[in-house]
N, C-alpha and C. Protein backbone atom coordinates (compact mmCIF):
# COMPACT_ATOMS: atom_id res chain seq x y z
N UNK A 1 57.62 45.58 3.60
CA UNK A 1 57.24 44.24 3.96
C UNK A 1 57.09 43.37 2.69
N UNK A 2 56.29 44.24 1.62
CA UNK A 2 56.36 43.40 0.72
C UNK A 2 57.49 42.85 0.13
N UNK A 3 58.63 43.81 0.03
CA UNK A 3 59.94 43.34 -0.64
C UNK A 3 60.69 42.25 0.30
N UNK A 4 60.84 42.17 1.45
CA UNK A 4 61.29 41.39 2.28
C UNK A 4 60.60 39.89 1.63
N UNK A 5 58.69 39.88 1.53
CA UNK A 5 58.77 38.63 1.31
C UNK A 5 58.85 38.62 -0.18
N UNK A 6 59.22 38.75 -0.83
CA UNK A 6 59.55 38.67 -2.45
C UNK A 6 61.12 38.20 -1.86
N UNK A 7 61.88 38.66 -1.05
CA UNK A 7 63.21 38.51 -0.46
C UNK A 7 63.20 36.77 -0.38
N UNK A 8 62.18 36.66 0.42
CA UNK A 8 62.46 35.02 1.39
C UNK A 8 61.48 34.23 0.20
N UNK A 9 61.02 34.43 -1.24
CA UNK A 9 60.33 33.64 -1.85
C UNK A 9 61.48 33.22 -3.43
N UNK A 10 61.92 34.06 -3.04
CA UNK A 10 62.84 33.81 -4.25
C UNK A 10 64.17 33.24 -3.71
N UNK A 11 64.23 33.42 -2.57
CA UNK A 11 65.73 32.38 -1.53
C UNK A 11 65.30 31.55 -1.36
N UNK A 12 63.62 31.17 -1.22
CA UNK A 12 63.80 29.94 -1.00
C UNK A 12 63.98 28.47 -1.72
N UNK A 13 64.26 28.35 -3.23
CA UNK A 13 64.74 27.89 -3.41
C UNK A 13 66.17 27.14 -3.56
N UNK A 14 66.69 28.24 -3.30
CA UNK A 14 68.45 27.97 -2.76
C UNK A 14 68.35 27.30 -1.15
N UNK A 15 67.32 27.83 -0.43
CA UNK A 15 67.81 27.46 1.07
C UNK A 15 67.07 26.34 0.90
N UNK A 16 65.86 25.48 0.28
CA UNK A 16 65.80 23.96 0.23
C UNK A 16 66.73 23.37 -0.08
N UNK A 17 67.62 23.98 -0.66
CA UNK A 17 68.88 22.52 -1.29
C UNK A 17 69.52 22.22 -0.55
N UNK A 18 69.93 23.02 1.01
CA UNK A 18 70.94 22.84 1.76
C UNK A 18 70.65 21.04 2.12
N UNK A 19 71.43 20.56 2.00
CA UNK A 19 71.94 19.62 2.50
C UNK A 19 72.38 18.74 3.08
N UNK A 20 71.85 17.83 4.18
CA UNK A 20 72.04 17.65 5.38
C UNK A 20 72.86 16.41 6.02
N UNK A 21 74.25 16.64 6.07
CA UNK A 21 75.38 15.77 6.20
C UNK A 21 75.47 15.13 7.41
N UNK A 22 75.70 14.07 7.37
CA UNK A 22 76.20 12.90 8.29
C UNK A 22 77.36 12.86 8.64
N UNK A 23 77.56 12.72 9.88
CA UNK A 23 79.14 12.60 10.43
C UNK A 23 79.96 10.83 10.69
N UNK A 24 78.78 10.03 10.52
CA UNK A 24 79.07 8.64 11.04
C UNK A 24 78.60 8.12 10.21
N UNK A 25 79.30 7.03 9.47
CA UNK A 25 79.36 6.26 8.31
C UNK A 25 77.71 5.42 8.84
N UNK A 26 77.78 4.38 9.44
CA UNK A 26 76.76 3.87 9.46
C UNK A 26 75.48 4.40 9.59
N UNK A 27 75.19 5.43 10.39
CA UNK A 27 74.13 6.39 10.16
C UNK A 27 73.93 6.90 8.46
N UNK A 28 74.89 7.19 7.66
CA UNK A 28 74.91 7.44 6.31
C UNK A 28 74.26 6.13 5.59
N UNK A 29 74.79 5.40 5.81
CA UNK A 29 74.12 4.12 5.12
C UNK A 29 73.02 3.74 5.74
N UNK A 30 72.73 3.70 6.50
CA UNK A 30 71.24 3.28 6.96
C UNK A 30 70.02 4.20 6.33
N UNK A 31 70.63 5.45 6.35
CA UNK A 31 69.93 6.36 6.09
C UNK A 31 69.78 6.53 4.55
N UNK A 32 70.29 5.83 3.72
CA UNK A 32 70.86 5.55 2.68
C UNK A 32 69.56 4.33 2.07
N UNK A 33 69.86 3.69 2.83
CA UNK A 33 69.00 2.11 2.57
C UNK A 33 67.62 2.90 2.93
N UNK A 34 66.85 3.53 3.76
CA UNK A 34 65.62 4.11 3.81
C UNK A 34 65.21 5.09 3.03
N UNK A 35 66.41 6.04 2.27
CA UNK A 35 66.21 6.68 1.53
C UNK A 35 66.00 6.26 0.08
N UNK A 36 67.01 5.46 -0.59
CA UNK A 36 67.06 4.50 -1.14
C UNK A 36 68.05 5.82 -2.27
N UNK A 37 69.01 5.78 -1.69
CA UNK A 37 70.12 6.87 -2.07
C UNK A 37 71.43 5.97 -2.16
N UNK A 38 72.35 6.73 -2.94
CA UNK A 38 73.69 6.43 -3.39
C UNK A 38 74.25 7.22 -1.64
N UNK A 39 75.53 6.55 -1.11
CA UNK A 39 76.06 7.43 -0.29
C UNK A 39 76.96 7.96 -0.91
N UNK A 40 77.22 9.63 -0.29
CA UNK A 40 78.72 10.53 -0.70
C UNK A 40 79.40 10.64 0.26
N UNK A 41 80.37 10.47 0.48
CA UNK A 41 81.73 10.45 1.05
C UNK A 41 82.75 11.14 1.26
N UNK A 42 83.05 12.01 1.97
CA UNK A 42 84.00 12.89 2.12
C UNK A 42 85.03 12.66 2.94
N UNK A 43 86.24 11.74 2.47
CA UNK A 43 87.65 11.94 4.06
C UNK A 43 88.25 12.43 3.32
N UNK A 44 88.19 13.47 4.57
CA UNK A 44 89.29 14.20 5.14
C UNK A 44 90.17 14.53 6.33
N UNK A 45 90.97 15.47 6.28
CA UNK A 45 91.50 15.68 7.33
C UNK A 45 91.45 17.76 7.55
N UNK A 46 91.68 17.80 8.51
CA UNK A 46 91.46 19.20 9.01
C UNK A 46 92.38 19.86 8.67
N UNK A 47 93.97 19.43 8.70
CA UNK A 47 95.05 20.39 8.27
C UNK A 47 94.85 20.57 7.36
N UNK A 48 94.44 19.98 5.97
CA UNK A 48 94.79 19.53 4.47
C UNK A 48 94.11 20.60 3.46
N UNK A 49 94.92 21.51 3.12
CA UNK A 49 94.20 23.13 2.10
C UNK A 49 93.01 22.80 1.11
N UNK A 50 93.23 21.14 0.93
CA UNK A 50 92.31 20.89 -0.51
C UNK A 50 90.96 20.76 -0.25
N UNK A 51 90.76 19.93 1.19
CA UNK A 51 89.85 19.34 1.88
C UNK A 51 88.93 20.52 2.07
N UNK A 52 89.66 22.05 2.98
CA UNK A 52 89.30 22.90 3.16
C UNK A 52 88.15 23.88 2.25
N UNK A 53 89.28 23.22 0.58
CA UNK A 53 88.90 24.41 -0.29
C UNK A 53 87.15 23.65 -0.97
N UNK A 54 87.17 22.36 -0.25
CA UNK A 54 86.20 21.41 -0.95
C UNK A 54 84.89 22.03 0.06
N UNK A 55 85.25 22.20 1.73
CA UNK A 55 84.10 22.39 2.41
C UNK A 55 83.93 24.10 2.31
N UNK A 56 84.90 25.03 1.94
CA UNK A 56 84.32 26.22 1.61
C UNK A 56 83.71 26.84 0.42
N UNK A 57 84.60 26.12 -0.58
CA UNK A 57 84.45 26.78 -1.58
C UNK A 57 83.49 25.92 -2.83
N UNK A 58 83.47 24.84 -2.54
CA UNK A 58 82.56 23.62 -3.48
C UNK A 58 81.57 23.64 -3.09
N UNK A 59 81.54 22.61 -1.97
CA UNK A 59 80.00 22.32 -1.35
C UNK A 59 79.02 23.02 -0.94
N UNK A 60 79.35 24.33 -0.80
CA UNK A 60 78.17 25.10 -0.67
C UNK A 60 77.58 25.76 -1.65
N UNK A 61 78.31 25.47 -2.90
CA UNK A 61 77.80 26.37 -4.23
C UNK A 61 76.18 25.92 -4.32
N UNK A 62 75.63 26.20 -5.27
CA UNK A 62 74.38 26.13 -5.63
C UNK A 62 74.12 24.67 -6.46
N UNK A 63 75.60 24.86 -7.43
CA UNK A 63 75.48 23.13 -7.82
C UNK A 63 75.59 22.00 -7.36
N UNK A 64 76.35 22.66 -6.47
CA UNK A 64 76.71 20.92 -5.44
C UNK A 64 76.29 20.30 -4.57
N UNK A 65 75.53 21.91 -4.04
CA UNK A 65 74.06 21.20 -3.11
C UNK A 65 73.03 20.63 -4.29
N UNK A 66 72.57 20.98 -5.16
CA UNK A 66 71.70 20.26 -5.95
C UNK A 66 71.95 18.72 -6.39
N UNK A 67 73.28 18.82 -6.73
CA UNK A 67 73.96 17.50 -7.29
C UNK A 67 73.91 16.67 -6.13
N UNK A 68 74.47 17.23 -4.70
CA UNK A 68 74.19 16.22 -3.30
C UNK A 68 73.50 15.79 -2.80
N UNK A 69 71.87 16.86 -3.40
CA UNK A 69 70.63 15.97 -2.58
C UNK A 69 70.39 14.81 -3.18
N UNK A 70 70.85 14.39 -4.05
CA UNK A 70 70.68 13.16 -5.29
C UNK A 70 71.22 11.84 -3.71
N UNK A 71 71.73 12.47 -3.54
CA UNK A 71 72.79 11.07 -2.49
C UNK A 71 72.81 11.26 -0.80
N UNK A 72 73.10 10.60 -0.19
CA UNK A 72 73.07 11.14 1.10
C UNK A 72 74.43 11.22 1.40
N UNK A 73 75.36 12.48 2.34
CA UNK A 73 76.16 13.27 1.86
C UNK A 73 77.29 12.71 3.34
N UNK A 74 78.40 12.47 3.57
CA UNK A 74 78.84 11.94 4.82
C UNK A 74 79.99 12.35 4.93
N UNK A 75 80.51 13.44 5.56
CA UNK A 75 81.99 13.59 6.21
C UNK A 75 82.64 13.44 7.09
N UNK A 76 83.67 12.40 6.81
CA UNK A 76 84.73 11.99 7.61
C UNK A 76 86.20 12.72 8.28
N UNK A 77 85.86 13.22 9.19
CA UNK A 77 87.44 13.71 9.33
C UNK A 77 88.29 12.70 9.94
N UNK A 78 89.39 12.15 9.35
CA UNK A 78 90.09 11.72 9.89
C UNK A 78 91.03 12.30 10.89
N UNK A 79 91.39 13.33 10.82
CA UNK A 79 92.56 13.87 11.76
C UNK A 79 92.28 15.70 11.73
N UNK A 80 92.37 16.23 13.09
CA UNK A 80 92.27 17.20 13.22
C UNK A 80 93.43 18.10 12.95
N UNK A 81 93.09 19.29 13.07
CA UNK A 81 94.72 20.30 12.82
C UNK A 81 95.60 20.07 13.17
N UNK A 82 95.58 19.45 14.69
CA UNK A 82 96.86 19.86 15.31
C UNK A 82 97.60 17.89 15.32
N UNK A 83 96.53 16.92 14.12
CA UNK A 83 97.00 15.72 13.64
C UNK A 83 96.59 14.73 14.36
N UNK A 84 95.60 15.00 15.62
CA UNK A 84 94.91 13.89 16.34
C UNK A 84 93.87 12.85 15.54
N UNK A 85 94.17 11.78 15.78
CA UNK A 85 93.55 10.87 15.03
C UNK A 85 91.60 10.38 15.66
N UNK A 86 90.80 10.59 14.74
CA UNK A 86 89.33 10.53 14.70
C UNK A 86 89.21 9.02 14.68
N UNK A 87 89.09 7.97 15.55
CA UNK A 87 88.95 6.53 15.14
C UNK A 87 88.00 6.44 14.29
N UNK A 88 87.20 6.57 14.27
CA UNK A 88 85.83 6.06 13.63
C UNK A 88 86.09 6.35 12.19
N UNK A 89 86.71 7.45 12.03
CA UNK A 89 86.20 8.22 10.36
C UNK A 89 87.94 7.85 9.81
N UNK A 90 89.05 7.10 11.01
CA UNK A 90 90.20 7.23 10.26
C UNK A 90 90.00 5.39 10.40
N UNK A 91 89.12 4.42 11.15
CA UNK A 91 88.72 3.44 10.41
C UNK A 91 87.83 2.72 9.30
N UNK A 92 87.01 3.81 8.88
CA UNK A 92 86.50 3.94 7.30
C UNK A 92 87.56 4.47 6.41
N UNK A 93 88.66 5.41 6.70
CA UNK A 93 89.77 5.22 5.41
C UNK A 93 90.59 4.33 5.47
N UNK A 94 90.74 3.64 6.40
CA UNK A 94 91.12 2.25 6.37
C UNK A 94 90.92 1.17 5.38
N UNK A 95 89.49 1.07 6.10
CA UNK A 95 88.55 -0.29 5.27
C UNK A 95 88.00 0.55 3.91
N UNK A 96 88.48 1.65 3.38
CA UNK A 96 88.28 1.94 1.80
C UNK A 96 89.59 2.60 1.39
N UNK A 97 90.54 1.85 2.29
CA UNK A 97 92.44 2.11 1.71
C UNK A 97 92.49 3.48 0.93
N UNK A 98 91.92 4.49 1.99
CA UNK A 98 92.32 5.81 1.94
C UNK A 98 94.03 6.41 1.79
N UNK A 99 94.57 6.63 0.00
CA UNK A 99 95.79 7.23 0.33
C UNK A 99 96.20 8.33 0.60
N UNK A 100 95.39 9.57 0.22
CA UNK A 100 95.41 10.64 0.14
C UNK A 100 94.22 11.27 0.04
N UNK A 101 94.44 12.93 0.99
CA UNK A 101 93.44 13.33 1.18
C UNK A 101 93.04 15.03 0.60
N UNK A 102 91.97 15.16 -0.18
CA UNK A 102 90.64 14.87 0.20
C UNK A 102 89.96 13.04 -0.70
N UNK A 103 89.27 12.27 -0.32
CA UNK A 103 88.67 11.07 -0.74
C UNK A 103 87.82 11.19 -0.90
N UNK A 104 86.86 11.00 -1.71
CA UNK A 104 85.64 11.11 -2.44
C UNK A 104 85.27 9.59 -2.68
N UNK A 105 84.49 9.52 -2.08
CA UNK A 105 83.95 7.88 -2.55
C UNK A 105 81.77 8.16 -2.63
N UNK A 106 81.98 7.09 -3.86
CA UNK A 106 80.54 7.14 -3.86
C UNK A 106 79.91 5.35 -3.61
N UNK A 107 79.44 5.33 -2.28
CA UNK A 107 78.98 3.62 -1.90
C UNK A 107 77.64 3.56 -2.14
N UNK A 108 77.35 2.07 -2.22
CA UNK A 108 75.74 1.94 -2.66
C UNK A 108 75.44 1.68 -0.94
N UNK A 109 73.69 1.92 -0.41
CA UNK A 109 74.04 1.35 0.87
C UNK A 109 74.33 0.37 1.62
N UNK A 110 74.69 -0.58 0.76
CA UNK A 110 75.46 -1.75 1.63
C UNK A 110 77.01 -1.31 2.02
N UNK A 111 77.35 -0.37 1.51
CA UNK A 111 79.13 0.22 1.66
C UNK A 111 79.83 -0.20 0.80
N UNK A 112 79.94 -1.55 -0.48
CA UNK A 112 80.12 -1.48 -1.79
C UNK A 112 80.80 0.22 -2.45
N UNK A 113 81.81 0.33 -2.48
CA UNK A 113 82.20 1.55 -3.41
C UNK A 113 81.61 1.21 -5.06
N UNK A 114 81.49 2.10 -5.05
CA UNK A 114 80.52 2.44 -6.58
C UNK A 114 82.60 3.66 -7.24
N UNK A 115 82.33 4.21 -7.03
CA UNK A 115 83.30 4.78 -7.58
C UNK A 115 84.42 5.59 -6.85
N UNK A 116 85.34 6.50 -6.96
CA UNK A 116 86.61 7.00 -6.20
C UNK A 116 86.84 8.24 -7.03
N UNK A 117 87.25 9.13 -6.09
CA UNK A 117 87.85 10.81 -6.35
C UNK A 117 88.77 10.37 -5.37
N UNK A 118 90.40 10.83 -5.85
CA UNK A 118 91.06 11.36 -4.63
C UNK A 118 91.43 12.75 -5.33
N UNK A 119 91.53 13.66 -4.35
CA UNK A 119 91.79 14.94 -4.50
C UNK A 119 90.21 15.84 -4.77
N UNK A 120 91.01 17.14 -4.66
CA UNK A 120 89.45 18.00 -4.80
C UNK A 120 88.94 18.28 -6.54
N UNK A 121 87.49 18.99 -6.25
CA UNK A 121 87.25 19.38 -7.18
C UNK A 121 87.37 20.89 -7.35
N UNK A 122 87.87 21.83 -8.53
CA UNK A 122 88.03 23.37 -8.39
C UNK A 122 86.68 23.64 -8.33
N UNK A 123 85.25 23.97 -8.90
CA UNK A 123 84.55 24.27 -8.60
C UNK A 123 83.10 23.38 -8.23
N UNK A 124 82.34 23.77 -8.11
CA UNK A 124 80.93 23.26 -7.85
C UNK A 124 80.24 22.11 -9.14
N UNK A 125 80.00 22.76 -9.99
CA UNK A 125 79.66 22.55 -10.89
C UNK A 125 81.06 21.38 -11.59
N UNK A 126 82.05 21.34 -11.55
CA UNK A 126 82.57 20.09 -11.23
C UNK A 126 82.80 19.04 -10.89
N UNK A 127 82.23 18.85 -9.43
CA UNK A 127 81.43 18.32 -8.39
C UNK A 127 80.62 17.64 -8.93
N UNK A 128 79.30 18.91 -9.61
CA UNK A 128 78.31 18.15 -9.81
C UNK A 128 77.92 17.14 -11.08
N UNK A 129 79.34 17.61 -12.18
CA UNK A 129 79.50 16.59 -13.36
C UNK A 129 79.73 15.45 -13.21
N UNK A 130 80.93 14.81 -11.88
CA UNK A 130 81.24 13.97 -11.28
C UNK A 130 80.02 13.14 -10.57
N UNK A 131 79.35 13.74 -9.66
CA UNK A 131 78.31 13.21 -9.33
C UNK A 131 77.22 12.58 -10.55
N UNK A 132 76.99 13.01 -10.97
CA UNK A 132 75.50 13.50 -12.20
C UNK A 132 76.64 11.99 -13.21
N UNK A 133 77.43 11.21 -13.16
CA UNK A 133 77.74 10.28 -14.07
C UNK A 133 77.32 9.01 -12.81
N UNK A 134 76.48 8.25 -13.61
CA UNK A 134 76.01 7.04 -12.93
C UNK A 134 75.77 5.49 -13.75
């Protein structure tokens, strides 16, 4: 028993960082303006390997949740696998002339872009260099 909680006292600093993402732009920004946070931005699309390698292999690292709680965190899919179009999240790459995907945008909460990534990042800690410049 004792080792178990030595188990859940020393995880729990990793499991506070998780991160808690928004699917709908305006909910991001509102939530943004009460928080008084930078928004993060994620379009994508579901077929797209890079997008993929961003929600498996980046965002869950240890750095990038740390670097993300800084901001409030929002993913857009524009289009699913099989290429069906998401209105909502494929009219925010619209109105921020999304060319290619994965898109990284960082908005203040009025929706103002502050800055632009297109394409992924290889690791976490990449991520979080990108972020961490303000």
């Amino acid at each position: 028993m004792k080792l178990l909680a030595a188990c859940l006292i020393a995880a729990a600093p990793l499991m506070a960082q998780n991160v808690t993402w928004e699917h709908d732009l305006a909910a991001a920004l509102k939530r943004a303006k009460a928080e008084k946070k930078l928004v993060f931005v994620d379009i994508w699309a579901e077929w797209c390997p890079p997008c993929q390698h961003l929600k498996t292999k980046v965002f869950p690292t240890a750095e990038a949740q740390k670097a993300l709680a800084a901001y409030v965190p929002v993913a857009l899919m524009t289009e699913t696998k099989d290429r069906n179009v998401q209105p909502a999240a494929m009219a925010a790459a619209e109105k921020y002339r999304v060319e290619a995907y994965p898109t990284l945008l960082i908005l203040d909460s009025d929706g103002k872009e502050v800055r632009r990534q297109t394409g992924a990042f290889r690791t976490g800690a990449d991520l979080a260099a990108w972020l961490g410049k303000r």
